[in-house]
Protein backbone atom coordinates (compact mmCIF):
# COMPACT_ATOMS: atom_id res chain seq x y z
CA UNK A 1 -10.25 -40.49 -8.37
CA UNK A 2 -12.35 -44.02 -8.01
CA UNK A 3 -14.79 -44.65 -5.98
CA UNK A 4 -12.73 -46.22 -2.83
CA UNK A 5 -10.76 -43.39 -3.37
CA UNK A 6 -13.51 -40.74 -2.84
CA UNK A 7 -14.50 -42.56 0.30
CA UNK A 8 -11.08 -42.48 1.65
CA UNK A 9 -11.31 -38.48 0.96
CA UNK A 10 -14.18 -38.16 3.17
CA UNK A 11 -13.35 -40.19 5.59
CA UNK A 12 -10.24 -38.51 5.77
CA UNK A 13 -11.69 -35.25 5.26
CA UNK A 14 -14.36 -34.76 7.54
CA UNK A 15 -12.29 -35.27 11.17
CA UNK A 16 -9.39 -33.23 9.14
CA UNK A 17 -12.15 -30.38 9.26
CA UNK A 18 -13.61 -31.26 12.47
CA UNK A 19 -9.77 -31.18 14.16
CA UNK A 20 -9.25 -27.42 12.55
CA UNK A 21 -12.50 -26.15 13.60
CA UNK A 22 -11.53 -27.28 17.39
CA UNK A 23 -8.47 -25.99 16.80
CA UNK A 24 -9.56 -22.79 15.62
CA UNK A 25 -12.39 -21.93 18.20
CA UNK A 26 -9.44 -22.03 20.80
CA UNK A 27 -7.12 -19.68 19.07
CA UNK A 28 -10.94 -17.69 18.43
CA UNK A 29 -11.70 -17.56 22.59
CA UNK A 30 -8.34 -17.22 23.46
CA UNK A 31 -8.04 -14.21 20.95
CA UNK A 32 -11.25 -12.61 21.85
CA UNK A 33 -10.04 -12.44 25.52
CA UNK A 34 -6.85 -10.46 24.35
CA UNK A 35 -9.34 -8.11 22.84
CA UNK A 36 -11.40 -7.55 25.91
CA UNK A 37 -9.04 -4.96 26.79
CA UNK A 38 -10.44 -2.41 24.14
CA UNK A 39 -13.74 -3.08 25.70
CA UNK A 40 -12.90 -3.00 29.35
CA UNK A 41 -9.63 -0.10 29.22
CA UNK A 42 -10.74 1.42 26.60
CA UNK A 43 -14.43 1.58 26.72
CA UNK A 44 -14.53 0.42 23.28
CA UNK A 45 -17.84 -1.49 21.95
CA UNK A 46 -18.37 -5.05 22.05
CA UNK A 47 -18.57 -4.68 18.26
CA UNK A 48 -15.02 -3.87 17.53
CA UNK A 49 -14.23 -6.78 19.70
CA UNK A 50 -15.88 -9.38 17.31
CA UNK A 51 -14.16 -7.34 14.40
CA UNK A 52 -10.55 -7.50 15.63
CA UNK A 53 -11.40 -11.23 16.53
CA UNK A 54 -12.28 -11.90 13.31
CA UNK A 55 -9.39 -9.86 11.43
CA UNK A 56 -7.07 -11.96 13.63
CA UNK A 57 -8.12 -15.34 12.50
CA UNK A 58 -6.77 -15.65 9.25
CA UNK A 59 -3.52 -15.69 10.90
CA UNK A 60 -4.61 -17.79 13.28
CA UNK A 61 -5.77 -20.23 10.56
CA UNK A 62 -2.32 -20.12 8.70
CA UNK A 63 -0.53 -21.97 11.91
CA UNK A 64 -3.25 -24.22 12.54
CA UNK A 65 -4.60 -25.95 9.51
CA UNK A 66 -1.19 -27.88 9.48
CA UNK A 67 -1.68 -29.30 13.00
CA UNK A 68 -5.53 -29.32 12.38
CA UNK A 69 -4.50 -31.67 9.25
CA UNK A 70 -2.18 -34.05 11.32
CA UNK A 71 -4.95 -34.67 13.91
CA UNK A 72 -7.66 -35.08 11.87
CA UNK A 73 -5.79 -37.46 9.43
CA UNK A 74 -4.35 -39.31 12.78
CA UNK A 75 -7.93 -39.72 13.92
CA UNK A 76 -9.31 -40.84 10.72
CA UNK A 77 -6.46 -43.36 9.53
CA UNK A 78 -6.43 -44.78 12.95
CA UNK A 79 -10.17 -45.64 12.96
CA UNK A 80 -9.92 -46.56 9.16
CA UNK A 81 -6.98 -49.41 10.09
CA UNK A 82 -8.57 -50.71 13.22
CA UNK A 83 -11.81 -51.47 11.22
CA UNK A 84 -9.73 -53.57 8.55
CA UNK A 85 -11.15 -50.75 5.53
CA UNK A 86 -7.70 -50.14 4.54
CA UNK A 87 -6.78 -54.05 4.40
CA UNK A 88 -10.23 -54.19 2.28
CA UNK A 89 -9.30 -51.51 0.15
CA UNK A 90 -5.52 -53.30 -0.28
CA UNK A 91 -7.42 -56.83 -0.83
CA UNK A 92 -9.89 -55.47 -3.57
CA UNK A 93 -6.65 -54.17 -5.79
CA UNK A 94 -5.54 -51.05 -4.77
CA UNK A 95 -1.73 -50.38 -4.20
CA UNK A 96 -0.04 -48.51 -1.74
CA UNK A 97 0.42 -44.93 -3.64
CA UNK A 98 -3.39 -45.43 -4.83
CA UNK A 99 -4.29 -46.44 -0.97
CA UNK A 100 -2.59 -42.68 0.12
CA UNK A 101 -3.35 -40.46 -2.76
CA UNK A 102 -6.66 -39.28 -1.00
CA UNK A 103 -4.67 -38.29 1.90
CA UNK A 104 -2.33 -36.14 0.04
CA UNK A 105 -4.95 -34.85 -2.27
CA UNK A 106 -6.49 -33.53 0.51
CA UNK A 107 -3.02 -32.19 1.90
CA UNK A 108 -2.69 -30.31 -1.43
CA UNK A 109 -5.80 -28.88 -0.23
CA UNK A 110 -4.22 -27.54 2.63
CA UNK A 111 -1.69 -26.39 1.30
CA UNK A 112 -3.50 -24.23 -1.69
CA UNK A 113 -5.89 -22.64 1.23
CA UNK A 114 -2.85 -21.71 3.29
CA UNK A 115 -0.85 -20.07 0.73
CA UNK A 116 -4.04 -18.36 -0.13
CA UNK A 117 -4.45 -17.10 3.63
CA UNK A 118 -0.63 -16.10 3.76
CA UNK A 119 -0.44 -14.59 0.54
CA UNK A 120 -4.03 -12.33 0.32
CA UNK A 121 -6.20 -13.07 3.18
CA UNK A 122 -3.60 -12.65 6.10
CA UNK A 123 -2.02 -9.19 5.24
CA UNK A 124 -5.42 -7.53 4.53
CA UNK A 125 -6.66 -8.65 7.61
CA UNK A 126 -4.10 -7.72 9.63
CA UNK A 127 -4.09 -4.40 8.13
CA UNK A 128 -7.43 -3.51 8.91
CA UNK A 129 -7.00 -5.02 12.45
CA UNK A 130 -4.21 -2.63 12.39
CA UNK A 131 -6.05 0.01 11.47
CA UNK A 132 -9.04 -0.20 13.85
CA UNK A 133 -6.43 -1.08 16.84
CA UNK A 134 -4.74 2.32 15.87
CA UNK A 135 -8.40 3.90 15.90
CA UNK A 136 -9.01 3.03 19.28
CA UNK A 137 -6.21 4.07 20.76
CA UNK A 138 -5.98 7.13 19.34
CA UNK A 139 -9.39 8.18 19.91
CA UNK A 140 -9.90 10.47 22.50
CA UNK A 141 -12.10 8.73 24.97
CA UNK A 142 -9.01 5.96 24.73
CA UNK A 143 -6.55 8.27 25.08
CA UNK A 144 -8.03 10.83 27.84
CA UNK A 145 -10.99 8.94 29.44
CA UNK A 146 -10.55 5.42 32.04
CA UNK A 147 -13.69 4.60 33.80
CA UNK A 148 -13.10 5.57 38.18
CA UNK A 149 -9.52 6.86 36.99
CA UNK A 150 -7.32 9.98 36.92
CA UNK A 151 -6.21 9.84 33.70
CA UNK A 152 -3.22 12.36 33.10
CA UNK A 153 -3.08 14.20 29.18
CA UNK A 154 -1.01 16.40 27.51
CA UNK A 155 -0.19 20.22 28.35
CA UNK A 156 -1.52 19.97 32.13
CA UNK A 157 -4.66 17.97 31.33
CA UNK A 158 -6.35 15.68 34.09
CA UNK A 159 -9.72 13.83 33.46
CA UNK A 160 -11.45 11.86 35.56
CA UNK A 161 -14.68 9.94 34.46
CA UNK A 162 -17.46 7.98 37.38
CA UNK A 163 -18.96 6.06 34.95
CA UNK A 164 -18.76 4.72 31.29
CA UNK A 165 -22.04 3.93 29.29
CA UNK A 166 -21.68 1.45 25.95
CA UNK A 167 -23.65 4.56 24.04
CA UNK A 168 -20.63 6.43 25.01
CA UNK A 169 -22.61 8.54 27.73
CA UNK A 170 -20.00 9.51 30.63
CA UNK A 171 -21.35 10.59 33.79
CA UNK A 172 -19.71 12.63 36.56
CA UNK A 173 -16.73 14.24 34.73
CA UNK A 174 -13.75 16.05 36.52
CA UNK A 175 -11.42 17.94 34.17
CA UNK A 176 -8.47 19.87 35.55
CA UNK A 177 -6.24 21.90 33.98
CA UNK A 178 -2.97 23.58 35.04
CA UNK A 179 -0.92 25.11 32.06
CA UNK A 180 1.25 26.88 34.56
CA UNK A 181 -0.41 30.55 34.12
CA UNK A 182 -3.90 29.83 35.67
CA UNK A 183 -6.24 26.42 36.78
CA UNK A 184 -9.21 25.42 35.52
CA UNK A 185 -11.61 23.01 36.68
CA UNK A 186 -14.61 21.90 35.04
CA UNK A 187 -17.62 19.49 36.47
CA UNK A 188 -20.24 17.84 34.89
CA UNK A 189 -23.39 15.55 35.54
CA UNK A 190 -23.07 14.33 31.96
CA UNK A 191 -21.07 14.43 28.99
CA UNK A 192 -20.06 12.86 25.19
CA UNK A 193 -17.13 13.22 23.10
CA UNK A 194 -18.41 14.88 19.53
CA UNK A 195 -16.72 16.64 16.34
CA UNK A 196 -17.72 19.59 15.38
CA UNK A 197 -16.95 21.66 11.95
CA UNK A 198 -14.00 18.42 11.75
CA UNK A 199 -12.55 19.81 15.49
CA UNK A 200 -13.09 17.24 18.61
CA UNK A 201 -14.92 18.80 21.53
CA UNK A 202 -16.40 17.71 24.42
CA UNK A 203 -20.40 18.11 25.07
CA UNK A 204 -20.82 18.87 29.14
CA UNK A 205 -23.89 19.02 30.47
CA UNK A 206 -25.11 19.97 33.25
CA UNK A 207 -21.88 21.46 35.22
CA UNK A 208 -19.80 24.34 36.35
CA UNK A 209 -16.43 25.58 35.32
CA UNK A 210 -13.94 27.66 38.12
CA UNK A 211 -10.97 29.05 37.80
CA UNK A 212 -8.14 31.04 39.22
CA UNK A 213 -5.86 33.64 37.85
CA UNK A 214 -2.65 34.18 39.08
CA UNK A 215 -3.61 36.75 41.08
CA UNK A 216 -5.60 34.67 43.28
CA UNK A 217 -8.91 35.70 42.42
CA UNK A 218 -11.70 32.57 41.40
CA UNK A 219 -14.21 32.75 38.26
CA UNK A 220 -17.46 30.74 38.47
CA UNK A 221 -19.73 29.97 35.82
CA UNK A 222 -22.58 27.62 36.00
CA UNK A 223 -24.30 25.66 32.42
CA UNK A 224 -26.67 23.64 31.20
CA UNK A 225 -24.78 23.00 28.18
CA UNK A 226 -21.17 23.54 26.78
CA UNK A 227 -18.66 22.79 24.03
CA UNK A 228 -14.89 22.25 25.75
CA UNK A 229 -12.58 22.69 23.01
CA UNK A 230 -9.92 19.38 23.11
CA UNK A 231 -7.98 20.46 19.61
CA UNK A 232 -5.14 21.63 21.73
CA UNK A 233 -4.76 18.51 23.57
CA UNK A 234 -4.01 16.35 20.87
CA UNK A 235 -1.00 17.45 19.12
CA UNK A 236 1.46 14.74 20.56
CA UNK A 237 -0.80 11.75 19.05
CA UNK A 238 1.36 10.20 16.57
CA UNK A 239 -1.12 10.51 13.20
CA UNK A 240 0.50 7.29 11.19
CA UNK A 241 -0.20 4.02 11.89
CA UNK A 242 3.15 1.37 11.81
CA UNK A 243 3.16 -1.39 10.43
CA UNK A 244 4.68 -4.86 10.82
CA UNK A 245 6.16 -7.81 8.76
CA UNK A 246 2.89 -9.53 9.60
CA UNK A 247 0.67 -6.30 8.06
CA UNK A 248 2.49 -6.31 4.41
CA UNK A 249 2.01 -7.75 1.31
CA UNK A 250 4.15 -10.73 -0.67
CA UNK A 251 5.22 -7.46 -3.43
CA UNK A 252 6.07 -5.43 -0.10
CA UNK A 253 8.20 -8.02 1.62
CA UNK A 254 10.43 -9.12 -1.57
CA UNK A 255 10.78 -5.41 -3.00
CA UNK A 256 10.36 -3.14 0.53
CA UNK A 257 10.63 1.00 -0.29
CA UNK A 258 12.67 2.68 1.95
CA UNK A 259 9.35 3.55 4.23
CA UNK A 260 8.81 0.23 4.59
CA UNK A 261 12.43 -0.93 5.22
CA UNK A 262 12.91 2.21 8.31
CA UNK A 263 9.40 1.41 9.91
CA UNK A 264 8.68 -2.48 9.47
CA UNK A 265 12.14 -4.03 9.89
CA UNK A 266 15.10 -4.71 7.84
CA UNK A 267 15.16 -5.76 4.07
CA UNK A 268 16.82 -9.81 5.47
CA UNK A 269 13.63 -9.39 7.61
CA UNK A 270 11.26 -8.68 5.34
CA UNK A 271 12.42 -11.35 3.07
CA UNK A 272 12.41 -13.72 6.07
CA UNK A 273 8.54 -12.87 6.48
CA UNK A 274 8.12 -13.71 2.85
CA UNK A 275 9.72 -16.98 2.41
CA UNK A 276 7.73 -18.01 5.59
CA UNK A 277 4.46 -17.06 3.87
CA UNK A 278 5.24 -19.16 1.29
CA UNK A 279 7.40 -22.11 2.90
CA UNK A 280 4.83 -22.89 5.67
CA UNK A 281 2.32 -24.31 3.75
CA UNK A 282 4.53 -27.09 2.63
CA UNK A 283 4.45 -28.82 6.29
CA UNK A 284 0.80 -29.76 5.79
CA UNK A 285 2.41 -32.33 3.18
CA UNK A 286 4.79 -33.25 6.45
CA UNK A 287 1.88 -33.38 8.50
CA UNK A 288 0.01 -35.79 6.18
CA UNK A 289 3.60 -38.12 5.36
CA UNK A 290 4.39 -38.74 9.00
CA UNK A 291 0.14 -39.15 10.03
CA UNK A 292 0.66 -41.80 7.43
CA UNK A 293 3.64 -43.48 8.64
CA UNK A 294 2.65 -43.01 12.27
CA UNK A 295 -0.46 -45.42 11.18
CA UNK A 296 0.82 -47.78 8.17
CA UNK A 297 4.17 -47.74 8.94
CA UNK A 298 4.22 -50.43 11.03
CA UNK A 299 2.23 -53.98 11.48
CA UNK A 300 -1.14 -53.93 12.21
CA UNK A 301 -2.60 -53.76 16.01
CA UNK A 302 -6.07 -54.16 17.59
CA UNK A 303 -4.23 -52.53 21.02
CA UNK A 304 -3.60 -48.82 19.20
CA UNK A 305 -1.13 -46.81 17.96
CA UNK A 306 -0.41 -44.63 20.89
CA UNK A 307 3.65 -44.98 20.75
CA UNK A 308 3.63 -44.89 16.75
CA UNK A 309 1.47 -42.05 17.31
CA UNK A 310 3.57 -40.07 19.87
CA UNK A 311 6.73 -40.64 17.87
CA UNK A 312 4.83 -38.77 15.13
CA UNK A 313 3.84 -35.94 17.21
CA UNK A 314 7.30 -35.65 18.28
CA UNK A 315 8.89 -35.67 15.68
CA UNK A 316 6.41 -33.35 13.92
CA UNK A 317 6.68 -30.48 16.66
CA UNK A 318 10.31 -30.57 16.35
CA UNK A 319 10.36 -29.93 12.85
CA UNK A 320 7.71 -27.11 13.30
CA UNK A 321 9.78 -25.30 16.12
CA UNK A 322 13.02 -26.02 13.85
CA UNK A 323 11.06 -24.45 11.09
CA UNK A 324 10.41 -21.26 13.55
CA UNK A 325 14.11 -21.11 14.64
CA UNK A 326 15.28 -21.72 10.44
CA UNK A 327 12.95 -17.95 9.89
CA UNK A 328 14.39 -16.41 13.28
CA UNK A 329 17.78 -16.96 11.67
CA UNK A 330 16.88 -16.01 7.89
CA UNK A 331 16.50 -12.73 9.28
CA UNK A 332 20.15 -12.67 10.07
CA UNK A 333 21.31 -14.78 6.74
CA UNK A 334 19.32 -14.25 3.73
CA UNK A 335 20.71 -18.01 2.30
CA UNK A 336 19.42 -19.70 5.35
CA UNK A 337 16.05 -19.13 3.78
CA UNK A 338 16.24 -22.18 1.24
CA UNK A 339 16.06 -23.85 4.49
CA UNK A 340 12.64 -22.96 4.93
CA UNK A 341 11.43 -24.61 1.97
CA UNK A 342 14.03 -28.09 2.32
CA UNK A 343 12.97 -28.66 5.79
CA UNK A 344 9.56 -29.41 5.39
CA UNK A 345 9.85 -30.76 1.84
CA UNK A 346 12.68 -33.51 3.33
CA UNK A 347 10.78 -34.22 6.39
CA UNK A 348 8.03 -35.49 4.33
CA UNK A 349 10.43 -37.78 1.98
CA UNK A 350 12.41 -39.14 5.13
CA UNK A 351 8.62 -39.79 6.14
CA UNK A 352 7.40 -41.42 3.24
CA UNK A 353 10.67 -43.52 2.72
CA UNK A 354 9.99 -45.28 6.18
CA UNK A 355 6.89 -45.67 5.61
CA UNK A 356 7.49 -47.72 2.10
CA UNK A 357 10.66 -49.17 3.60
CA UNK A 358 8.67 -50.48 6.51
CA UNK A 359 6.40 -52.18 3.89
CA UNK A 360 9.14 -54.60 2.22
CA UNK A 361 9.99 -58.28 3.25
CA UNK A 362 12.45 -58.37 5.20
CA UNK A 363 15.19 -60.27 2.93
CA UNK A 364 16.87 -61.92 5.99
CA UNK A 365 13.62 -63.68 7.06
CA UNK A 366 12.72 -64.66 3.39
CA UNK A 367 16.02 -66.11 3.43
CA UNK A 368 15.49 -68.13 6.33
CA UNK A 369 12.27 -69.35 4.87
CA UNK A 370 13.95 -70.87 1.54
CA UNK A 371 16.54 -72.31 4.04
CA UNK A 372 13.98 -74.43 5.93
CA UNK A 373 12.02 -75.19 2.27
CA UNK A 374 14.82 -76.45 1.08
CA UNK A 375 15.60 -78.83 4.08
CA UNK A 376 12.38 -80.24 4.17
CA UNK A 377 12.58 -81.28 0.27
């Protein structure tokens, strides 16, 4: 790479990175506020907030960097042709394909740090986020505890919690029981869910526990202290976690067990998953031919590029949502998945062939000029 070269990277490079940061601390906000209802349902921390955030960006990276790309590069090529660099660059002996390499050099760069995020980073992630989702919910203070509500369990159980502390601290508990023989009800200033000898239990404190026999006659006992048993009102929790297309791994998707297959999806959708993983990195090479048509493809103007540039947004998004409707129906048809890969890799030719089309003399006019030379000899 020369040295104009490596000055059309950066200047290429630096609003490419500056577009998919934007980009990403919207999907970032708009994800954490999904998450906010482990923290405010649940009673969850503020900790495993930021963590399922964070496993749920490289996902959100994978659909962005494209658009991120084709934004940046719009940004950058625009600014770079008003100022007349690119006509310098052209003037000082540099052709067309050595004028755009930069820009696809850094698409390549794209494109290796997307497959990268669908192939490793993305199913880890998602696994884990996965995983710590499934944590939550099956815990018991997510499962048998809502902050000012009745909250209905298994095998006659009824909780009912005042107040929710961060440290886990409940205050003011109500648990009623009814198992059709005899009623329970326990009270409590104060309590904490705990595990003891690998069995969950509640820790009351402070409270009283009454109850009636089916004769009618009442038992009161008043504590300081006790350990309510809860291992009997957890057997209907489901103890796997299931997975989805999104959660597995490249091997997974091509070659699914029959686990996989009876919990994840179908084997045509599984293999739909996989040729997306690998497919959609090829549109950041669409997003970076029709960025570069949008701006050279035409004459030069000092008034913008706004309808060159909305023609290329266009078109872009409806090859993106085509691309999204081509995987919907690989999951039906396993040889509409070649699709997947010729979509974005044509879009990017058609792109590139109006670009250097639109970059020839026009014969008819070159014609017309010989015409009048030849008239005035």
């Amino acid at each position: 790479m020369t040295l104009i070269q490596g000055y059309l990277f950066r200047q290429i490079g630096r609003p490419v990175v500056g577009a998919c940061a934007a980009l990403a601390g919207i999907g970032i906000l708009s994800q954490s506020l999904e998450q906010l209802e482990f923290v405010v349902e649940r009673g969850a921390s503020l900790w495993v907030m930021v963590k399922l955030t964070s496993l749920a960006t490289p996902q959100l990276l994978a659909v962005i960097l494209p658009i991120g790309l084709f934004v940046g590069a719009l940004i950058a090529l625009t600014r770079l042709q008003r100022e007349q660099e690119l006509i310098a660059a052209f003037a000082a002996g540099m052709t067309r394909w050595d004028a755009i390499r930069p820009a696809f050099a850094l698409a390549l760069v794209v494109v290796a740090t997307t497959l990268a995020i669908n192939v490793v980073v993305q199913p880890w992630a998602q696994r884990a986020a996965r995983d710590e989702a499934f944590a939550v919910r099956s815990d018991l203070a997510a499962l048998l505890v809502e902050e000012g509500r009745f909250v209905k369990g298994p095998n006659g159980l009824t909780v009912y919690v005042q107040e929710i502390a961060q440290n886990g601290l409940m205050t003011n508990l109500f648990v009623h029981i009814d198992d059709g023989r005899s009623v329970s009800t326990w009270d409590a200033a104060e309590a904490r869910f705990s595990r003891i000898a690998g069995e969950p239990y509640l820790l009351l404190g402070q409270g009283s526990w009454q109850r009636y026999s089916s004769d009618g006659v009442l038992n009161y006992l008043s504590f300081d202290n006790h350990a309510f048993p809860l291992a009997a009102f957890m057997e209907e929790a489901d103890p796997t976690v299931q997975y989805k297309p999104s959660d597995l791994y490249l091997h997974q998707l091509f070659d699914p067990t029959p686990g996989i297959s009876a919990s994840a999806g179908s084997r045509t959708e599984l293999l739909a998953e996989g040729h997306a993983r690998l497919s959609s990195p090829l549109y950041a090479l669409t997003a970076m031919a029709m960025a570069l048509t949008a701006i050279l493809g035409g004459a030069f103007s000092r008034t913008g590029y706004g309808l060159r540039v909305a023609k290329a947004a266009g078109a872009f998004l409806m090859v993106r949502i085509v691309g999204y409707g081509v995987v919907a129906a690989g999951a039906w048809n396993p040889w509409v998945n070649v699709l997947q890969y010729l979509l974005p890799l044509v879009a990017a030719a058609v792109a590139l062939r109006l670009l250097f089309r639109s970059l020839k003399p026009r014969r008819r006019r070159s014609g017309r000029i010989r015409a009048v030379a030849g008239a005035g000899a």
